[in-house]
N, C-alpha and C. Protein backbone atom coordinates (compact mmCIF):
# COMPACT_ATOMS: atom_id res chain seq x y z
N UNK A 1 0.85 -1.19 0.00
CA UNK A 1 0.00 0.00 0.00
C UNK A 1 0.89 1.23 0.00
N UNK A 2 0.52 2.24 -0.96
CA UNK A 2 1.27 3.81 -0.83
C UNK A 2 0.49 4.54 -0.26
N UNK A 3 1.12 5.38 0.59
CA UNK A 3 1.10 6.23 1.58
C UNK A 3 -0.07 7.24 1.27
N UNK A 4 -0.86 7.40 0.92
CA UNK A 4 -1.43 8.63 0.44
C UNK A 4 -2.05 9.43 1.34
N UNK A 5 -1.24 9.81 2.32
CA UNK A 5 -1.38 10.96 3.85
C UNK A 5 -0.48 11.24 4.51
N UNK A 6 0.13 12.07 4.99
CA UNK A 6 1.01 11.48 5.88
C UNK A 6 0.70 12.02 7.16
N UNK A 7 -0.44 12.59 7.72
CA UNK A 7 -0.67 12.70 9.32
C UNK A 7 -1.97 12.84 9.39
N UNK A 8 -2.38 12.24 10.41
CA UNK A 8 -4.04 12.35 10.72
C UNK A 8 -4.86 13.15 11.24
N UNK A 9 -5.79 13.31 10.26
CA UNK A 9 -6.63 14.63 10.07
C UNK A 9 -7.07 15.21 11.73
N UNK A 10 -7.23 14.06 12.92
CA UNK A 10 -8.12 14.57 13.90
C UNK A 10 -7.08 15.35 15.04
N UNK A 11 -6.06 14.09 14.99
CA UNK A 11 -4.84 14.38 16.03
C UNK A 11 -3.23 15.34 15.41
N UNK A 12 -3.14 15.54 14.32
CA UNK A 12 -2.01 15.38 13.75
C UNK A 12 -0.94 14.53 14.21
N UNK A 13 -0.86 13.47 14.16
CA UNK A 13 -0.09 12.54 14.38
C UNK A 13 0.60 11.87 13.20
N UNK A 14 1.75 11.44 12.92
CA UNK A 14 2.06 10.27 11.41
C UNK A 14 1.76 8.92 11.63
N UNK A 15 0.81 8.94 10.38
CA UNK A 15 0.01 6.95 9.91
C UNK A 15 0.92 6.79 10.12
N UNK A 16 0.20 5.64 9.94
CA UNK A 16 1.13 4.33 9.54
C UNK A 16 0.60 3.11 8.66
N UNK A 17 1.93 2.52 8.04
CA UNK A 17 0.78 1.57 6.97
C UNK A 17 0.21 0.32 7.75
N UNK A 18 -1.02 -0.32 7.89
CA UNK A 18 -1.13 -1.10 8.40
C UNK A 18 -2.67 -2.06 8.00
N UNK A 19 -2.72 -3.47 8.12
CA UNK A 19 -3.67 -4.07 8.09
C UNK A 19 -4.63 -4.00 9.65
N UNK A 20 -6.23 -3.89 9.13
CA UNK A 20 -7.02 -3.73 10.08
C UNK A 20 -8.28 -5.47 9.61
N UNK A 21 -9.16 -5.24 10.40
CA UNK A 21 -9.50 -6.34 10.32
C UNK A 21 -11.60 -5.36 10.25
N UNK A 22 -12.29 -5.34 9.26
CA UNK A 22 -13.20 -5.21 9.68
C UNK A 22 -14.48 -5.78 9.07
N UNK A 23 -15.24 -6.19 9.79
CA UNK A 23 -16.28 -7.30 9.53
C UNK A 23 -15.97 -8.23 9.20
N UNK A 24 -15.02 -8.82 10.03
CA UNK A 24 -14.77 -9.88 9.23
C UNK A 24 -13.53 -10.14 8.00
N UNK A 25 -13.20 -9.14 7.46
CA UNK A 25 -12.36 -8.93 6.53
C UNK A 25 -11.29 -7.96 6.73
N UNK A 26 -10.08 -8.25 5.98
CA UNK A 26 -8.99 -7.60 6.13
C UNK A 26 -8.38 -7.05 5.08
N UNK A 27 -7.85 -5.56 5.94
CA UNK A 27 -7.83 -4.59 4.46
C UNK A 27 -6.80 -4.06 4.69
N UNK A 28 -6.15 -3.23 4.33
CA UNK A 28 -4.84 -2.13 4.41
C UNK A 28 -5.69 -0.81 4.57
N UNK A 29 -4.90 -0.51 5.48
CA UNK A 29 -5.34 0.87 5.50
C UNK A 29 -3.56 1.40 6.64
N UNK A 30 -4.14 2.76 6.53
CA UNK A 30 -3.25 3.72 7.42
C UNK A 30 -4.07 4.49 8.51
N UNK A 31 -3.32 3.78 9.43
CA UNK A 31 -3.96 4.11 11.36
C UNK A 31 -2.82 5.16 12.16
N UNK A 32 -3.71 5.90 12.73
CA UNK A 32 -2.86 6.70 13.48
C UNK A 32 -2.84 6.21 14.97
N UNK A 33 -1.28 5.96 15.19
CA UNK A 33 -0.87 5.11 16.69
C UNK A 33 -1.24 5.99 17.75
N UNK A 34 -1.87 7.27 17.43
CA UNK A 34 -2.23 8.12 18.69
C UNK A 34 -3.55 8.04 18.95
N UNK A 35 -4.32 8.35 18.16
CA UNK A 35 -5.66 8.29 18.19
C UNK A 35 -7.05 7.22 17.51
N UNK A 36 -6.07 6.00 16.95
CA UNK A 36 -7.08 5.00 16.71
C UNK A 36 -7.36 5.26 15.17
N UNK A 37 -7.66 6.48 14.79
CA UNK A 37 -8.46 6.45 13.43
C UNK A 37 -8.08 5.72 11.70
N UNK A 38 -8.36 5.41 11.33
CA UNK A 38 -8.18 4.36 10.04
C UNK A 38 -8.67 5.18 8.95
N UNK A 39 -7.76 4.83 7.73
CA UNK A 39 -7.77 5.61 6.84
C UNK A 39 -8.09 4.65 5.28
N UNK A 40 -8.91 4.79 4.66
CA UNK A 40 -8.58 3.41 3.46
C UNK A 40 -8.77 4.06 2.21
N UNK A 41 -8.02 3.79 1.24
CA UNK A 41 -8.14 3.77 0.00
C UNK A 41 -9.17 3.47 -0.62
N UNK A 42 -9.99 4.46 -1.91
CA UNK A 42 -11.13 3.48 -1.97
C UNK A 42 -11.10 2.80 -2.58
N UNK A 43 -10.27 1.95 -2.94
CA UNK A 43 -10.10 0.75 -3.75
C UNK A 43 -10.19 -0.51 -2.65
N UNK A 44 -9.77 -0.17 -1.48
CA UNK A 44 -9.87 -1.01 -0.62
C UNK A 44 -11.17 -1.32 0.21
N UNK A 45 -12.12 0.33 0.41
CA UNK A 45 -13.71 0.34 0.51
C UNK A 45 -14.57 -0.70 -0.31
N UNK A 46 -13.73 -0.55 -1.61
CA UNK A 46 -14.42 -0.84 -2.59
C UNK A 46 -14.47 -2.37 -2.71
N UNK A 47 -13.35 -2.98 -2.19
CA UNK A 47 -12.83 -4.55 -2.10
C UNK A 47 -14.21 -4.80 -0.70
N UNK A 48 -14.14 -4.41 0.03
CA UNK A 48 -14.88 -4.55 1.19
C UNK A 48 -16.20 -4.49 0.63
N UNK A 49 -16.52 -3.31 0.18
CA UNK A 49 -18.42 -3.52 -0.56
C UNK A 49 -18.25 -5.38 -1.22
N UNK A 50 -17.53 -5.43 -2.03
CA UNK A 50 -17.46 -6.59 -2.90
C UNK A 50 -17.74 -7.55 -1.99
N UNK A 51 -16.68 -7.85 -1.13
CA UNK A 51 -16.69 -8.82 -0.25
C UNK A 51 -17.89 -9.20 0.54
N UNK A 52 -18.62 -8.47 1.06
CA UNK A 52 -19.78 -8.21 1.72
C UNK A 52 -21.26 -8.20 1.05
N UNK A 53 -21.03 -7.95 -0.38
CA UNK A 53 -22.04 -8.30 -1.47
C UNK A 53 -22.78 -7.48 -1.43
N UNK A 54 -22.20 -5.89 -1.27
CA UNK A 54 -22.69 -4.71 -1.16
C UNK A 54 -22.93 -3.84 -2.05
N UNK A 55 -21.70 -4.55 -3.44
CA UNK A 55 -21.97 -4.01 -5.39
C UNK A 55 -21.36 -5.38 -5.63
N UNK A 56 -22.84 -6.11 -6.35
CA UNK A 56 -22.61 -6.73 -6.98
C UNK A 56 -22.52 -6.75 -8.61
N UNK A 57 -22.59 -5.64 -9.19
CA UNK A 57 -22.55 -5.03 -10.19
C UNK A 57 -20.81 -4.55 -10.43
N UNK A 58 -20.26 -4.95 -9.89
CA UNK A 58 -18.75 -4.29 -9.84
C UNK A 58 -18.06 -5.92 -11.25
N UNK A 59 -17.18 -5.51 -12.11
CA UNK A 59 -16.31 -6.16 -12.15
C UNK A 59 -15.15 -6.37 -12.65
N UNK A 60 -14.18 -7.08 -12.66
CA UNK A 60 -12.80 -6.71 -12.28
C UNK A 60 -12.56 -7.09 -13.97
N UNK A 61 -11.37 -5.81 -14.50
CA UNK A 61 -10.99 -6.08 -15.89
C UNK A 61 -9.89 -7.55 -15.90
N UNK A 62 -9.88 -8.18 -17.10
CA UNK A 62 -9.03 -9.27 -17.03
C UNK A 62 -8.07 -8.75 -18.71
N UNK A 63 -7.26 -10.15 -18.95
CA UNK A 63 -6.55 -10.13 -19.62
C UNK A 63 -6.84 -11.28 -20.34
N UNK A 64 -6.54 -11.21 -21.92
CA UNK A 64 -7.15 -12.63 -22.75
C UNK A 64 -6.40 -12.19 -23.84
N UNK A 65 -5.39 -12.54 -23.81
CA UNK A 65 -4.17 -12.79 -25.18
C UNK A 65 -3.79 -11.43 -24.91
N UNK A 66 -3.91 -10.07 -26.17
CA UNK A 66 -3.46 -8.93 -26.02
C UNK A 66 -4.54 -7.69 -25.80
N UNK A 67 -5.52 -8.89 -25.50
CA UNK A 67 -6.86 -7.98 -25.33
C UNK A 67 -7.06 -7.63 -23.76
N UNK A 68 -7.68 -6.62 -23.41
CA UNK A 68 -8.50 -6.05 -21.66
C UNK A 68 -9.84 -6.54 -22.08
N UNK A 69 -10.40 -7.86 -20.71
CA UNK A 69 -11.66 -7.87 -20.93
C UNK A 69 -12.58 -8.57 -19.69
N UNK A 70 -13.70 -7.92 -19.51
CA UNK A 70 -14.58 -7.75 -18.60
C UNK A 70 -16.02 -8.72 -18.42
N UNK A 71 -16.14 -8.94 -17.61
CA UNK A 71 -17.35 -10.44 -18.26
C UNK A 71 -18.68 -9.54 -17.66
N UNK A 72 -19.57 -9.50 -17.86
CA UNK A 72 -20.84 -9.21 -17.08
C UNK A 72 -21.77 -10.24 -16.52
N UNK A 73 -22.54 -9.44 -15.68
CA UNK A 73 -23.14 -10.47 -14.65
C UNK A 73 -24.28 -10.54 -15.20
N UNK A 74 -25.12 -11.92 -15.21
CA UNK A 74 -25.96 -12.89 -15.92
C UNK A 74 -27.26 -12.07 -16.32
N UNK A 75 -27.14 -10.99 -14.56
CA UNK A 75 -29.03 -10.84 -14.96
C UNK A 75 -28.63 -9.41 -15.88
N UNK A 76 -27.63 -8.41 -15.88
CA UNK A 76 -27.63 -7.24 -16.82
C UNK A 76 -27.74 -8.08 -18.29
N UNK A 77 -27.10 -9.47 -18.49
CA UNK A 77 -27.26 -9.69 -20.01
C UNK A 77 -28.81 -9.92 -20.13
N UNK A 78 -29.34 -10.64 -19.74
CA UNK A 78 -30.66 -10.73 -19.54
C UNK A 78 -31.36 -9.62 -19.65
N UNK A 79 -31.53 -8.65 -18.43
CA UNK A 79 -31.82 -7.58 -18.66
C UNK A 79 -31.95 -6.82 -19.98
N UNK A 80 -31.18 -6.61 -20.66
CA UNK A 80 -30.69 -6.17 -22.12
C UNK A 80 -30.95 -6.84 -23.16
N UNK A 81 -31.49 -8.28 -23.02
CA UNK A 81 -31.60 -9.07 -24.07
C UNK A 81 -30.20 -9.50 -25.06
N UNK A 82 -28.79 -9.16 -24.01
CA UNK A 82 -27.60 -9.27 -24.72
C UNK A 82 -26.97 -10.61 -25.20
N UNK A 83 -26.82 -11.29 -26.54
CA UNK A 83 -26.59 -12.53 -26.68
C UNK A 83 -25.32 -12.50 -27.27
N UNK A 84 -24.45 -13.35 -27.60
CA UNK A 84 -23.07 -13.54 -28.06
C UNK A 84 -22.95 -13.12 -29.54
N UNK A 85 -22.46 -12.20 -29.93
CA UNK A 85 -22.26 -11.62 -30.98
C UNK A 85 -23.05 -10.34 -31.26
N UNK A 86 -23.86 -10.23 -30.55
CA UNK A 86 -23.78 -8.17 -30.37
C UNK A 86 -22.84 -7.82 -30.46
N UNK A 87 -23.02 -5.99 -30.09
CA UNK A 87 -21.98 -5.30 -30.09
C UNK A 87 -22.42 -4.47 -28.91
N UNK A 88 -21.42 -3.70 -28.22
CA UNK A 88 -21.58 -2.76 -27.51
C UNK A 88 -20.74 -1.46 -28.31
N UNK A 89 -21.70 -0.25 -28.18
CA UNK A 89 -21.23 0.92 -28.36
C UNK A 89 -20.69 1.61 -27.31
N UNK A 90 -19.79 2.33 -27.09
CA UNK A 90 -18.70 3.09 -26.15
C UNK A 90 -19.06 4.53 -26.32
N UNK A 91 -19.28 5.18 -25.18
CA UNK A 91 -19.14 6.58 -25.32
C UNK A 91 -18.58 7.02 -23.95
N UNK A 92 -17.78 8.06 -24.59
CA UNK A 92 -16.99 8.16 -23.06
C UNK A 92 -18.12 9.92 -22.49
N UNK A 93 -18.31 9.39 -21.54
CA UNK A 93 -18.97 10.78 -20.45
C UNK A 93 -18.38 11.22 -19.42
N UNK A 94 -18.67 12.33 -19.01
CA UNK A 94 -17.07 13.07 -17.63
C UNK A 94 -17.53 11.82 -16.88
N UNK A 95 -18.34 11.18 -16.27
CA UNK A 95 -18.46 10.15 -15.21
C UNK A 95 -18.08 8.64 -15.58
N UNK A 96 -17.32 8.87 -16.79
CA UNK A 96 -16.89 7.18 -16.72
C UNK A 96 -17.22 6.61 -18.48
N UNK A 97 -17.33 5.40 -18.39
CA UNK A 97 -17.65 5.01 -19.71
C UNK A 97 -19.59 4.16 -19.90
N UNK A 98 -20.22 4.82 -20.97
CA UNK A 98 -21.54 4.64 -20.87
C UNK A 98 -21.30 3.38 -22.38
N UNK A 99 -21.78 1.99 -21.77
CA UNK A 99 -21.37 0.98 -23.27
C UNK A 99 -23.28 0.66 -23.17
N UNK A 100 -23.59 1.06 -24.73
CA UNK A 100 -24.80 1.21 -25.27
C UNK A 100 -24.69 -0.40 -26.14
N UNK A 101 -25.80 -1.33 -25.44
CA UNK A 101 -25.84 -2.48 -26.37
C UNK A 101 -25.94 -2.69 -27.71
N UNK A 102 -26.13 -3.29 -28.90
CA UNK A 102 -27.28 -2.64 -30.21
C UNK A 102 -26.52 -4.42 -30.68
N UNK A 103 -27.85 -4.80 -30.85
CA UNK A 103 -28.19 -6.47 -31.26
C UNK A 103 -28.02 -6.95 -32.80
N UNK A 104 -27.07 -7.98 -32.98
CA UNK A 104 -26.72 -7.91 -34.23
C UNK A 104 -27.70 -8.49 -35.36
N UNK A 105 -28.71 -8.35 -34.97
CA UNK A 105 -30.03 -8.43 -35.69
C UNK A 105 -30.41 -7.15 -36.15
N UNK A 106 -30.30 -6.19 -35.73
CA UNK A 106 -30.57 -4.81 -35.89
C UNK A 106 -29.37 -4.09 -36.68
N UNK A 107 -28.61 -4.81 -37.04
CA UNK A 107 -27.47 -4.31 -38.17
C UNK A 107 -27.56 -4.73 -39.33
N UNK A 108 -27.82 -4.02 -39.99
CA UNK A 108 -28.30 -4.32 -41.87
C UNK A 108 -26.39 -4.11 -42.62
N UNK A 109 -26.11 -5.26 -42.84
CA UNK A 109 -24.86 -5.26 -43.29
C UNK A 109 -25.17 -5.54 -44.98
């Protein structure tokens, strides 16, 4: 884990890097040895929602030869009516990436 603080907001005191344990699960974070308080990355929040089955809509990019690629979860294909050999359209928006289905039945080639 990198440091991304280096004294704590309540006490001014210097973190430290360290594993905490909560609900059950264990995360990295940075604790201040004076005053208790815990600090986490939200990538590490974000591991914790997961874990806890709090976004199940989350999922993790992979790797497949020289390609980046992402699987989706059963009921969004459903949802969408998405079957193997669609396409998804990409548009990038300030909040992220918006991928627009469009069914390869609906493409007049």
């Amino acid at each position: 884990m990198k440091k991304f603080m280096k004294n704590c907001y309540k006490c001014n005191t210097e973190v430290k890097i360290t594993t905490t344990e909560k609900e059950g699960i264990k995360l990295n974070c940075l604790k201040c040895p004076n005053c208790g308080e815990e600090y986490f990355t939200s990538s590490e929040l974000t591991k914790f929602d997961i874990l806890k089955g709090k976004k199940q809509l989350i999922r993790k990019f992979g790797t497949l030869g020289d390609s980046t690629v992402m699987r989706f979860p059963t009921n969004i294909l459903k949802d969408f009516n998405i079957k193997p050999g669609d396409y998804g359209v990409f548009e990038k928006k300030p909040e992220g990436i918006l991928i627009k289905p469009v069914h390869s039945k609906d493409i007049k080639l």
